[in-house]
PDB file of N, CA and C in Angstrom:
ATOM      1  N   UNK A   1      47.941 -12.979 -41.180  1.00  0.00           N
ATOM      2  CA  UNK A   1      47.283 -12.042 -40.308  1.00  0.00           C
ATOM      3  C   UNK A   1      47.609 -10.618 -40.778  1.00  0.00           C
ATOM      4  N   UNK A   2      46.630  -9.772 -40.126  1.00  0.00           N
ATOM      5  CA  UNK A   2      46.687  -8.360 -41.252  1.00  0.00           C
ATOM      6  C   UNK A   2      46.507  -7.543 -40.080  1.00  0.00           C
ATOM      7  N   UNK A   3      47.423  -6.825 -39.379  1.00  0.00           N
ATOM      8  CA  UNK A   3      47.155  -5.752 -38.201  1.00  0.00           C
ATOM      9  C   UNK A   3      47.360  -4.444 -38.478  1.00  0.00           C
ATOM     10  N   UNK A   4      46.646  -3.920 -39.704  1.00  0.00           N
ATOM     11  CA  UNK A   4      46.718  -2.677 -40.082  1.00  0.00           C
ATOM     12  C   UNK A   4      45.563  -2.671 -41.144  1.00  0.00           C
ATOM     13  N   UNK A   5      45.433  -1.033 -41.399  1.00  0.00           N
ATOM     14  CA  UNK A   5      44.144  -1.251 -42.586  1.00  0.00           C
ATOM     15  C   UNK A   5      45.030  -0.922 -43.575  1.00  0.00           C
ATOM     16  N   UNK A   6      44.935  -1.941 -44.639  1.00  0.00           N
ATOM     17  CA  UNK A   6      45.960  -2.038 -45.846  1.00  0.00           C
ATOM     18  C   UNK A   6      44.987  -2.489 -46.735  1.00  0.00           C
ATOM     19  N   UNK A   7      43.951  -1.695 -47.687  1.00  0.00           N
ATOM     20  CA  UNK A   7      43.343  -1.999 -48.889  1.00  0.00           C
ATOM     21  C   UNK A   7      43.671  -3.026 -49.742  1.00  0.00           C
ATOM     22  N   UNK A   8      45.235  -2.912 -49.982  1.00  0.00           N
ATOM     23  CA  UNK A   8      45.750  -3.826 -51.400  1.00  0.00           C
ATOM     24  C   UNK A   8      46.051  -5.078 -50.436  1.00  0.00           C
ATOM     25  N   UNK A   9      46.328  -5.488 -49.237  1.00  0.00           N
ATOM     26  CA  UNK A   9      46.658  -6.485 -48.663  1.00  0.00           C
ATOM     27  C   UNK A   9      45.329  -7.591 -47.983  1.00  0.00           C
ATOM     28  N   UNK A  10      44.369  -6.534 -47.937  1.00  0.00           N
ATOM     29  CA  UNK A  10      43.019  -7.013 -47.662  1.00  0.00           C
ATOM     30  C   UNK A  10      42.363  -8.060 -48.996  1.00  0.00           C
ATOM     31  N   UNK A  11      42.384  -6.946 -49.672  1.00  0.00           N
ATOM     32  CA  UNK A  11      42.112  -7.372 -51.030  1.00  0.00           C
ATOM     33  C   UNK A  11      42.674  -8.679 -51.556  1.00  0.00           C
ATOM     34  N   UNK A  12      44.120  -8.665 -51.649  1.00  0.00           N
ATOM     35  CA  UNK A  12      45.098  -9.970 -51.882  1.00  0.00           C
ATOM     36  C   UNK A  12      45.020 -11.163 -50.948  1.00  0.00           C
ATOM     37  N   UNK A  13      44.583 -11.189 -49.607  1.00  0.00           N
ATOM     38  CA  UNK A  13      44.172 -11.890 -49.013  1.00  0.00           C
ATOM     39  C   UNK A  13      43.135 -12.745 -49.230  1.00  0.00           C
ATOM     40  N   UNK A  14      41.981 -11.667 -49.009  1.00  0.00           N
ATOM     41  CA  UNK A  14      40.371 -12.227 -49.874  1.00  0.00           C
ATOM     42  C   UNK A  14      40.903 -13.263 -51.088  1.00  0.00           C
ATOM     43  N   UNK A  15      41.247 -12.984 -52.066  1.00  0.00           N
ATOM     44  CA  UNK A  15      41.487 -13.416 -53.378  1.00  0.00           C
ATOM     45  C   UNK A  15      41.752 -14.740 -53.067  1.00  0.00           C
ATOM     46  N   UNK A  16      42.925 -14.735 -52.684  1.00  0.00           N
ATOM     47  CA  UNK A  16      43.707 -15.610 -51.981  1.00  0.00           C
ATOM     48  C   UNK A  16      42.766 -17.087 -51.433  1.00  0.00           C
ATOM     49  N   UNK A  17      41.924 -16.576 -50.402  1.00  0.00           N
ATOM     50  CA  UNK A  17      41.334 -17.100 -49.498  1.00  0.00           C
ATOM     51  C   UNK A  17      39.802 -18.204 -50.670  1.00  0.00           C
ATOM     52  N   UNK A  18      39.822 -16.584 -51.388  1.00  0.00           N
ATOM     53  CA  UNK A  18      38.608 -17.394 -52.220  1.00  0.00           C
ATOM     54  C   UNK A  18      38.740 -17.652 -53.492  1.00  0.00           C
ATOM     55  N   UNK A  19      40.030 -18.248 -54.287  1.00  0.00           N
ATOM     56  CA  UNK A  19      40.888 -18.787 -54.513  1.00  0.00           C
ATOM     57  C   UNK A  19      41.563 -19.962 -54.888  1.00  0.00           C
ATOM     58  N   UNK A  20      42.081 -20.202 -53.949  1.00  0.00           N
ATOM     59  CA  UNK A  20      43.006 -20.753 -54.006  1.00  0.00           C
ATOM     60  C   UNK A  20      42.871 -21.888 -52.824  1.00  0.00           C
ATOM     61  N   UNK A  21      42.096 -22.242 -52.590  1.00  0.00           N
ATOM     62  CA  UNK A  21      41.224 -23.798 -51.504  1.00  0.00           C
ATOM     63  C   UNK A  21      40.622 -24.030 -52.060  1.00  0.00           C
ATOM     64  N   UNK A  22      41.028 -24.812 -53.921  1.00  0.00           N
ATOM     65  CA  UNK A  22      40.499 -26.036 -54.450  1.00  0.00           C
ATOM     66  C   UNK A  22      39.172 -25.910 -53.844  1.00  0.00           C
ATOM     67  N   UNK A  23      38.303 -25.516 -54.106  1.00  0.00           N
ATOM     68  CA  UNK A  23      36.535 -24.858 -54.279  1.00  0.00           C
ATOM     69  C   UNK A  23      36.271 -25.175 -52.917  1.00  0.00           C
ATOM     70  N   UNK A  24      37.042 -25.423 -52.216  1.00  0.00           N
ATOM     71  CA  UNK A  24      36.817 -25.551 -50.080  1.00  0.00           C
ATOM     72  C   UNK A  24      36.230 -23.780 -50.159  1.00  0.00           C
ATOM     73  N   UNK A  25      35.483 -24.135 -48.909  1.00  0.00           N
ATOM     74  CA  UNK A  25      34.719 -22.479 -48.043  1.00  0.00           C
ATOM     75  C   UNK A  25      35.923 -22.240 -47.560  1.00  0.00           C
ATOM     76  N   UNK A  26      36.232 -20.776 -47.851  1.00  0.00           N
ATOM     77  CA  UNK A  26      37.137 -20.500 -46.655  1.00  0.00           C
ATOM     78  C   UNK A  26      36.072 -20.045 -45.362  1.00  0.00           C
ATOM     79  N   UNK A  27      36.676 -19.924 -44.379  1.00  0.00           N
ATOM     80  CA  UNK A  27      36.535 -19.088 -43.158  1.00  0.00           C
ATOM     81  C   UNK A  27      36.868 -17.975 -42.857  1.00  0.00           C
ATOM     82  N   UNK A  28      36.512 -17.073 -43.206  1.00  0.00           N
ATOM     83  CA  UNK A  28      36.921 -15.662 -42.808  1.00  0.00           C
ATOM     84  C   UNK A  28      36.599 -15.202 -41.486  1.00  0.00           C
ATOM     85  N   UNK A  29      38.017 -14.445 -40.676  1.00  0.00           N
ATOM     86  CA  UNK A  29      37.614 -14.431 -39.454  1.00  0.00           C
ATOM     87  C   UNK A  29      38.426 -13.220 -39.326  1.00  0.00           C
ATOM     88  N   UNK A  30      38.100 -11.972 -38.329  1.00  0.00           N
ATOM     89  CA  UNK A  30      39.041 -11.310 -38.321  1.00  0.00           C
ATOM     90  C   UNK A  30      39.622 -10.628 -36.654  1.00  0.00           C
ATOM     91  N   UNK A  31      39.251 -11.193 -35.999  1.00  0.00           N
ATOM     92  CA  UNK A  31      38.926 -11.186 -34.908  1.00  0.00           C
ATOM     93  C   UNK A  31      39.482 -12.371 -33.792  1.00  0.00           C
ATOM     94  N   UNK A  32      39.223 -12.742 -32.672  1.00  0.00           N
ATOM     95  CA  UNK A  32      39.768 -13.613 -31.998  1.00  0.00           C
ATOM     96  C   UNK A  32      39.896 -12.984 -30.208  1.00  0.00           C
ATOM     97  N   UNK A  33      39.335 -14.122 -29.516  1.00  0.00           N
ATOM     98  CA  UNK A  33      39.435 -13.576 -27.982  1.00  0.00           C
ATOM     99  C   UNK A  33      41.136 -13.396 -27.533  1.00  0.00           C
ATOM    100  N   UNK A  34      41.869 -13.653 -28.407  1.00  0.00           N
ATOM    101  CA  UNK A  34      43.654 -13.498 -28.143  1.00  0.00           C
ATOM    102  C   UNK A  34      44.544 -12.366 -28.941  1.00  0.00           C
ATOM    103  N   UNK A  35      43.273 -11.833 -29.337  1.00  0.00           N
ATOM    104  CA  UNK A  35      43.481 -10.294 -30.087  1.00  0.00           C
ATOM    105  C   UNK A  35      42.596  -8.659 -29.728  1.00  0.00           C
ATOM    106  N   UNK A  36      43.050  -7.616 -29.783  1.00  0.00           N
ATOM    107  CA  UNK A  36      42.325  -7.248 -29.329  1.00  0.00           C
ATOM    108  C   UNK A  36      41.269  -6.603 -29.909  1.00  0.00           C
ATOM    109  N   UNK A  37      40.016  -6.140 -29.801  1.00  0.00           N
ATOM    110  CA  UNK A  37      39.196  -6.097 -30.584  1.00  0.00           C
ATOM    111  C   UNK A  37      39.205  -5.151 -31.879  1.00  0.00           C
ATOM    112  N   UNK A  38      38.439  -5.240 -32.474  1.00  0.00           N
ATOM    113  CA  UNK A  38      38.455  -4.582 -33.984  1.00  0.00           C
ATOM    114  C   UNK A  38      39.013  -2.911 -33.718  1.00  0.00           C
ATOM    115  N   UNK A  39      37.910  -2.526 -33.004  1.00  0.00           N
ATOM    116  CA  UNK A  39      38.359  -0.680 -32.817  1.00  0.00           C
ATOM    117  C   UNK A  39      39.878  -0.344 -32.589  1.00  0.00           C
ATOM    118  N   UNK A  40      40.386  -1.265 -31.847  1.00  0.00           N
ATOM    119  CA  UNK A  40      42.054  -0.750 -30.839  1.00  0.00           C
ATOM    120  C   UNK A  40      42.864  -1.533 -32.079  1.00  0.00           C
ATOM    121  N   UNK A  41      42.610  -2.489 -32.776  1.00  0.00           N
ATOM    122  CA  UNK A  41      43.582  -3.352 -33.652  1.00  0.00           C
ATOM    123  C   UNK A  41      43.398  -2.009 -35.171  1.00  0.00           C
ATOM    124  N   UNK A  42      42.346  -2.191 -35.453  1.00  0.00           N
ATOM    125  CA  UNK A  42      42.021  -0.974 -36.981  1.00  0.00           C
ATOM    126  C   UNK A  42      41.567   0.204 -36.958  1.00  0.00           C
ATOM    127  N   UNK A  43      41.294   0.701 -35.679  1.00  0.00           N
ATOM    128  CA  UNK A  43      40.671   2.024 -35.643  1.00  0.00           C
ATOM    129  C   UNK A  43      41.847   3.108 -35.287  1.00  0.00           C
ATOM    130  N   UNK A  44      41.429   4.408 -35.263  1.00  0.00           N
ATOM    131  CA  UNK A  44      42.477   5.542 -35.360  1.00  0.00           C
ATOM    132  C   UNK A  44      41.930   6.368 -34.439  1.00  0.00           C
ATOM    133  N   UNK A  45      40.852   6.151 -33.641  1.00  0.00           N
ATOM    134  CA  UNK A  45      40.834   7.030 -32.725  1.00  0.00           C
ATOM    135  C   UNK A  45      39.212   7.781 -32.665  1.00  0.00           C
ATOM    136  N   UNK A  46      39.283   8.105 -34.412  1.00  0.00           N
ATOM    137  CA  UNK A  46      38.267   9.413 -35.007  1.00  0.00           C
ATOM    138  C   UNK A  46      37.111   8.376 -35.293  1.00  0.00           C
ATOM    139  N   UNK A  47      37.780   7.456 -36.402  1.00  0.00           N
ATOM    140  CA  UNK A  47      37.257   7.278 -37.532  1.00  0.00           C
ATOM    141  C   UNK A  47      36.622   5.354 -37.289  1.00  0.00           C
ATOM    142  N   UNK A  48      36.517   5.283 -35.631  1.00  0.00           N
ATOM    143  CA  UNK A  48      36.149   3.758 -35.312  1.00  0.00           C
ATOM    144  C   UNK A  48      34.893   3.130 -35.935  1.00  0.00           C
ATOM    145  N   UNK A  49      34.254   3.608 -35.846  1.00  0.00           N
ATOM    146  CA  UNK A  49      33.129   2.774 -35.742  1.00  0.00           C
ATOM    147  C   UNK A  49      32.958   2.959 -37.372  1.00  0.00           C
ATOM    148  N   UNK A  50      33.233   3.827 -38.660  1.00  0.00           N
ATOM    149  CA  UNK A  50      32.939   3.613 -39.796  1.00  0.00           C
ATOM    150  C   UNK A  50      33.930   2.682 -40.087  1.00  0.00           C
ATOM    151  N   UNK A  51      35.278   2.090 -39.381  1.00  0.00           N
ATOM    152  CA  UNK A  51      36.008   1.156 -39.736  1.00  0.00           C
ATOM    153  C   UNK A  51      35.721  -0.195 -39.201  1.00  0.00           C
ATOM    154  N   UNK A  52      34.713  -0.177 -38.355  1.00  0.00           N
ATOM    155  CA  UNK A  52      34.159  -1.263 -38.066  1.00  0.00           C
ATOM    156  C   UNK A  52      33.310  -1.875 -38.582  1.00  0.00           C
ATOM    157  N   UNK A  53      32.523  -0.817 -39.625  1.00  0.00           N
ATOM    158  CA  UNK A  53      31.545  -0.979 -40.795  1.00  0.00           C
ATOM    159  C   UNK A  53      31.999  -1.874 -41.706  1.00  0.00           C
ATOM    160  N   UNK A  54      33.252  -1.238 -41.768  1.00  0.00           N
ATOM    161  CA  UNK A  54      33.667  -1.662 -44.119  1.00  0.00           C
ATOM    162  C   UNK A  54      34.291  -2.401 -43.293  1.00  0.00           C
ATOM    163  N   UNK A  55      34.732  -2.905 -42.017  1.00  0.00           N
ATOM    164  CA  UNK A  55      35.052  -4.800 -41.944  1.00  0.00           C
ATOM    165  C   UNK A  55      34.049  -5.712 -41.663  1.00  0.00           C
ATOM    166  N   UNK A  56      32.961  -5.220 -41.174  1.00  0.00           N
ATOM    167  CA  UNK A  56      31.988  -6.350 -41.205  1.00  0.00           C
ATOM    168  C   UNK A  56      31.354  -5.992 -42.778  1.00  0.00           C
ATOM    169  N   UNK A  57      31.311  -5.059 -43.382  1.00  0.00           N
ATOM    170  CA  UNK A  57      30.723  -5.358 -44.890  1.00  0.00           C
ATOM    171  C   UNK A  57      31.814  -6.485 -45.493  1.00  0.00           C
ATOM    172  N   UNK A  58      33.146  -6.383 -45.250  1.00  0.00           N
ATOM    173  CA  UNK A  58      33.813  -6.946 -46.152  1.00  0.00           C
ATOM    174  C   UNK A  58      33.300  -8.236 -45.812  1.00  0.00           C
ATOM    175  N   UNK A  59      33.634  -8.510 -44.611  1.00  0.00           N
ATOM    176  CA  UNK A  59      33.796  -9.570 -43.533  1.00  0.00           C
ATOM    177  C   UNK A  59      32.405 -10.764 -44.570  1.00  0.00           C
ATOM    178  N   UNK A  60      31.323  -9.878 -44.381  1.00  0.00           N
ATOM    179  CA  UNK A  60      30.091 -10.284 -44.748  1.00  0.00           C
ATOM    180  C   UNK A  60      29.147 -10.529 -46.086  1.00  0.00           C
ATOM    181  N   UNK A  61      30.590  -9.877 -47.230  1.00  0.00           N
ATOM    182  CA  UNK A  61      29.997  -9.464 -48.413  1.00  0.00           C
ATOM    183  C   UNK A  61      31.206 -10.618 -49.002  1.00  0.00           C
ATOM    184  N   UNK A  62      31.658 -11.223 -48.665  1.00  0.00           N
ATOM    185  CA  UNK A  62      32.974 -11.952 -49.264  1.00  0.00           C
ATOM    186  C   UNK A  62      32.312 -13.223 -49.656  1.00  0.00           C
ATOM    187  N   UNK A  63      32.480 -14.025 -50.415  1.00  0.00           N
ATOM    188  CA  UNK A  63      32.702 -15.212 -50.870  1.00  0.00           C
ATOM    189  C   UNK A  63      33.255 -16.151 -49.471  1.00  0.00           C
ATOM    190  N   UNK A  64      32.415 -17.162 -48.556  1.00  0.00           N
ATOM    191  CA  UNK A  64      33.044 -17.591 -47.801  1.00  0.00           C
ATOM    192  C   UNK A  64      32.039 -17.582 -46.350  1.00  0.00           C
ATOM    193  N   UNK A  65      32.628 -18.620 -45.548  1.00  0.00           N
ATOM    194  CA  UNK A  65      31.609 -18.328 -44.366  1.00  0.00           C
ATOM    195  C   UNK A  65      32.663 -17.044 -43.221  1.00  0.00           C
ATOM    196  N   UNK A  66      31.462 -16.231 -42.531  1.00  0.00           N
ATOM    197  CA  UNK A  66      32.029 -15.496 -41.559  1.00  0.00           C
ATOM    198  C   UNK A  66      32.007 -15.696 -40.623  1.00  0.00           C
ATOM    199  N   UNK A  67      33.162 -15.269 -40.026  1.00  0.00           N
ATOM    200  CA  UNK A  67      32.926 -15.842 -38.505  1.00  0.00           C
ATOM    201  C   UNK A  67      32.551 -14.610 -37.371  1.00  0.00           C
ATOM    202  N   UNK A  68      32.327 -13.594 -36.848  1.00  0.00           N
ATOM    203  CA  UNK A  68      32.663 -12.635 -35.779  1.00  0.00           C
ATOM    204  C   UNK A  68      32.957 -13.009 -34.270  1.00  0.00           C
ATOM    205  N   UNK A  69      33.361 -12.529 -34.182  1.00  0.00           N
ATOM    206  CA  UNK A  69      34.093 -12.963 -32.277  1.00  0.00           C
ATOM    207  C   UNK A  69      32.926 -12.283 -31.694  1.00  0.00           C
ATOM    208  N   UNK A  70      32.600 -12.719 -30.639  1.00  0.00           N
ATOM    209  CA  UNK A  70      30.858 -11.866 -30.151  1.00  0.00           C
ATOM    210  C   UNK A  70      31.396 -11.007 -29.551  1.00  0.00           C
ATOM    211  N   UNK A  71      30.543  -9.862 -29.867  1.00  0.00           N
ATOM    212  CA  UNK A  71      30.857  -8.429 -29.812  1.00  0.00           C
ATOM    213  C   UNK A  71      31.041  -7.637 -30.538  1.00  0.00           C
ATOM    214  N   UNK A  72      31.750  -8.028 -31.580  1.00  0.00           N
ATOM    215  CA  UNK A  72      31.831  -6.831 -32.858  1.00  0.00           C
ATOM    216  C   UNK A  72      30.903  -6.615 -33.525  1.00  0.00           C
ATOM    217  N   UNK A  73      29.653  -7.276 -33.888  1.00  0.00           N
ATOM    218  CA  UNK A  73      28.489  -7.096 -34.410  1.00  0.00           C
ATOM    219  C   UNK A  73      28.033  -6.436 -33.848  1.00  0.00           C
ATOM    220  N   UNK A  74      28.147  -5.849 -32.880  1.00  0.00           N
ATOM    221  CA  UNK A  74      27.319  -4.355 -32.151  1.00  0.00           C
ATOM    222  C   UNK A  74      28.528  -3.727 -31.437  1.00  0.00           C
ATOM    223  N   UNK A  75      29.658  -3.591 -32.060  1.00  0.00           N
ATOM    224  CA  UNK A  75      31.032  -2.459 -32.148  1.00  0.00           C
ATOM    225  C   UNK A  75      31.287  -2.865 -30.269  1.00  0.00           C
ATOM    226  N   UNK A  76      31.359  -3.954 -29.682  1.00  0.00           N
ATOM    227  CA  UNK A  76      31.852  -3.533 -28.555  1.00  0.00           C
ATOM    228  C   UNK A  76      33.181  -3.075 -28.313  1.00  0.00           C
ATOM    229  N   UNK A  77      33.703  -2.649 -27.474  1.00  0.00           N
ATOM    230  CA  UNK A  77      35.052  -1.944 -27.187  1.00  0.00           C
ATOM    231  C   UNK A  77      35.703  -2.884 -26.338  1.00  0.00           C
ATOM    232  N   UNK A  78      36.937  -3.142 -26.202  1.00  0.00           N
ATOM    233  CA  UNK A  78      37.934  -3.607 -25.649  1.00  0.00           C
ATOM    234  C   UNK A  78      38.046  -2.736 -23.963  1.00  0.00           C
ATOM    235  N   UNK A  79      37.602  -3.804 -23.009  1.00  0.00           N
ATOM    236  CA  UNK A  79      37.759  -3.206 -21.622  1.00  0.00           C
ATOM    237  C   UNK A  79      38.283  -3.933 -20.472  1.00  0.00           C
ATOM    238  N   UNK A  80      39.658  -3.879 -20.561  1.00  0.00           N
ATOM    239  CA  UNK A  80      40.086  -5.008 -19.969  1.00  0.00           C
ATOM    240  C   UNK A  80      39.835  -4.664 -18.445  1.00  0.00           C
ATOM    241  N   UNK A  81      40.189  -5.558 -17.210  1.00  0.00           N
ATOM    242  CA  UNK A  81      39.491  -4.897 -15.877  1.00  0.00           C
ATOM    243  C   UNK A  81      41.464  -4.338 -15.753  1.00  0.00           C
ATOM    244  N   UNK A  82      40.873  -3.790 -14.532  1.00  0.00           N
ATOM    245  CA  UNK A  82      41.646  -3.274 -13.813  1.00  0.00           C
ATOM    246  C   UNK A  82      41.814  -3.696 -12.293  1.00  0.00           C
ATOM    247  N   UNK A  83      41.582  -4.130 -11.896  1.00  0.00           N
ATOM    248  CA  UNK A  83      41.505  -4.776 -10.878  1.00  0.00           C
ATOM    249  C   UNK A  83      41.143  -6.530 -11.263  1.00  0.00           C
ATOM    250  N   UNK A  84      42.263  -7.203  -9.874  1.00  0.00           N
ATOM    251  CA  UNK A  84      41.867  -8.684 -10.284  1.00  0.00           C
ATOM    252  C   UNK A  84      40.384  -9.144 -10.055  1.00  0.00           C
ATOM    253  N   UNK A  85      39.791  -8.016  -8.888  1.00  0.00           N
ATOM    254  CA  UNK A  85      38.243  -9.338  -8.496  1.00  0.00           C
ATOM    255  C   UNK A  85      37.425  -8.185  -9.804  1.00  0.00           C
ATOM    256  N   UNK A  86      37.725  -7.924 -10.746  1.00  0.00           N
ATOM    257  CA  UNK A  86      36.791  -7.203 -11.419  1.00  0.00           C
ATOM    258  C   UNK A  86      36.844  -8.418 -13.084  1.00  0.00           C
ATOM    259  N   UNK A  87      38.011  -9.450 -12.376  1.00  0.00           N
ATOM    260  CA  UNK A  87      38.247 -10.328 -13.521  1.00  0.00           C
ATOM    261  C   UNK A  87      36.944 -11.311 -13.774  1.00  0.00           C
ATOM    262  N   UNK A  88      35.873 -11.359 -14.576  1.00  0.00           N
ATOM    263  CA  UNK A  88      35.251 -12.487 -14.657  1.00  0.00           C
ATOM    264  C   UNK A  88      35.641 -13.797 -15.467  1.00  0.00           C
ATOM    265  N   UNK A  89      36.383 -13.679 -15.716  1.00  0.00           N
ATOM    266  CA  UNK A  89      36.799 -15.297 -16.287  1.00  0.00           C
ATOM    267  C   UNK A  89      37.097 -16.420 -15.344  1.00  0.00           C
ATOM    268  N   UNK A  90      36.383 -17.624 -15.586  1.00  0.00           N
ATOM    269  CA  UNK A  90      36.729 -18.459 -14.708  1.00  0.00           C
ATOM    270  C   UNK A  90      38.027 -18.639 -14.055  1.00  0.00           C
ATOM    271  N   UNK A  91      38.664 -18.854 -15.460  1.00  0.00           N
ATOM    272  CA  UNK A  91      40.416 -19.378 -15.780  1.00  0.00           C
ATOM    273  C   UNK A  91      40.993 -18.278 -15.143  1.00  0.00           C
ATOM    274  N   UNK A  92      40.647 -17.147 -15.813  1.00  0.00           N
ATOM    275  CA  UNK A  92      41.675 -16.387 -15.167  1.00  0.00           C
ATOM    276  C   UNK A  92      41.423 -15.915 -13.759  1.00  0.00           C
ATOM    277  N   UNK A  93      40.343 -15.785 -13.461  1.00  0.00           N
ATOM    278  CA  UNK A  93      40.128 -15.726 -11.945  1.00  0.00           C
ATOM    279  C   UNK A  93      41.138 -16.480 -11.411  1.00  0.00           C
ATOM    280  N   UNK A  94      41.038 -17.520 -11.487  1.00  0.00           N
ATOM    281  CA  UNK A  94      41.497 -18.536 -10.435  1.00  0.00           C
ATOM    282  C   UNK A  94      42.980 -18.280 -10.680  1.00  0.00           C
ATOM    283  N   UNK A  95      43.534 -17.947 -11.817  1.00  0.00           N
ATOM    284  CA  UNK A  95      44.933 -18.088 -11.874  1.00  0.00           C
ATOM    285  C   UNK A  95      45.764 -16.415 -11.436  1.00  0.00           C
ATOM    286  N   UNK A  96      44.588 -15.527 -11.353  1.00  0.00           N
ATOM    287  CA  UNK A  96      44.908 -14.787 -10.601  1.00  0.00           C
ATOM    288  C   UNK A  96      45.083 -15.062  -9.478  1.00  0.00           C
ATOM    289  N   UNK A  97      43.929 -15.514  -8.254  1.00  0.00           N
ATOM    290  CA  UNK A  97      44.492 -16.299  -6.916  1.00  0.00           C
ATOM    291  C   UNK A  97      45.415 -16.514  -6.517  1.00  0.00           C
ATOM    292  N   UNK A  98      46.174 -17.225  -7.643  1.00  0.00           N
ATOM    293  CA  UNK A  98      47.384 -18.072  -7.155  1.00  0.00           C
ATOM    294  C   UNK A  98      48.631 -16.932  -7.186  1.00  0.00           C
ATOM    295  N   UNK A  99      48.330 -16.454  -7.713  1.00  0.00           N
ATOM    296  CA  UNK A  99      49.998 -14.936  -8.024  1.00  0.00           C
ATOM    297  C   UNK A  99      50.198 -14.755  -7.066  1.00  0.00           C
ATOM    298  N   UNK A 100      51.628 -14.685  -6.417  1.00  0.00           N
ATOM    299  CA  UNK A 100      52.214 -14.032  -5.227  1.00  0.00           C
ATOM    300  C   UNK A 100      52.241 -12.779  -5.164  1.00  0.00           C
ATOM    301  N   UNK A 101      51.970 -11.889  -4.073  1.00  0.00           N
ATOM    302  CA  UNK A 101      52.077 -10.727  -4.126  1.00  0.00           C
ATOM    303  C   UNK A 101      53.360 -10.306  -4.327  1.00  0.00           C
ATOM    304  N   UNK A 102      53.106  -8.663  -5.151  1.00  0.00           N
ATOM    305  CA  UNK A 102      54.696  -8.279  -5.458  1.00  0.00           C
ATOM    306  C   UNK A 102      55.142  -7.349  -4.478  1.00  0.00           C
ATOM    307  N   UNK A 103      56.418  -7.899  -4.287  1.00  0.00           N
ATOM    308  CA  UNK A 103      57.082  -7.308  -3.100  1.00  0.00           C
ATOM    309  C   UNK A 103      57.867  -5.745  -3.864  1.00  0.00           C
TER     310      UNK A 103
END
């Protein structure tokens, strides 16, 4: 896993990936609903959305199948709720419910 923008480590990865799995596809993925999204994990603030570019070019220009987590193909942003009934997840709805209030 790569949680920084590191050119030579990107690079060595790729290689790696397409490579070195005995002529297997890799999967390239960079993303994941247990991470947080592309902008807040590789971006700097300024410079988001052109860094969201040169990872879906890479993402997409690589040797290999891609995967994207839905949402980054149209740059969504990371918005977690703030409030529990603003939670739509099933799972977590419900396992919010159950939390005792804090005293």
């Amino acid at each position: 896993m790569i949680n920084k923008l590191d050119v030579a480590q990107f690079r060595s990865r790729l290689t790696e990936a397409e490579t070195l799995l005995n002529g297997n596809t890799p999967l390239l993925v960079f993303d994941n609903h247990d991470n947080p999204r592309l902008d807040v994990r590789y971006g700097d603030g300024v410079h988001d959305t052109d860094i969201q570019r040169v990872i879906a070019t890479v993402l997409l220009a690589s040797r290999g199948a891609a995967l994207f987590y839905y949402g980054d193909e149209i740059g969504m942003k990371t918005t977690p709720p703030t409030r529990k009934q603003d939670v739509k997840d099933p799972i977590a709805s419900r396992l919010a419910k159950r939390e005792r209030p804090r005293r």
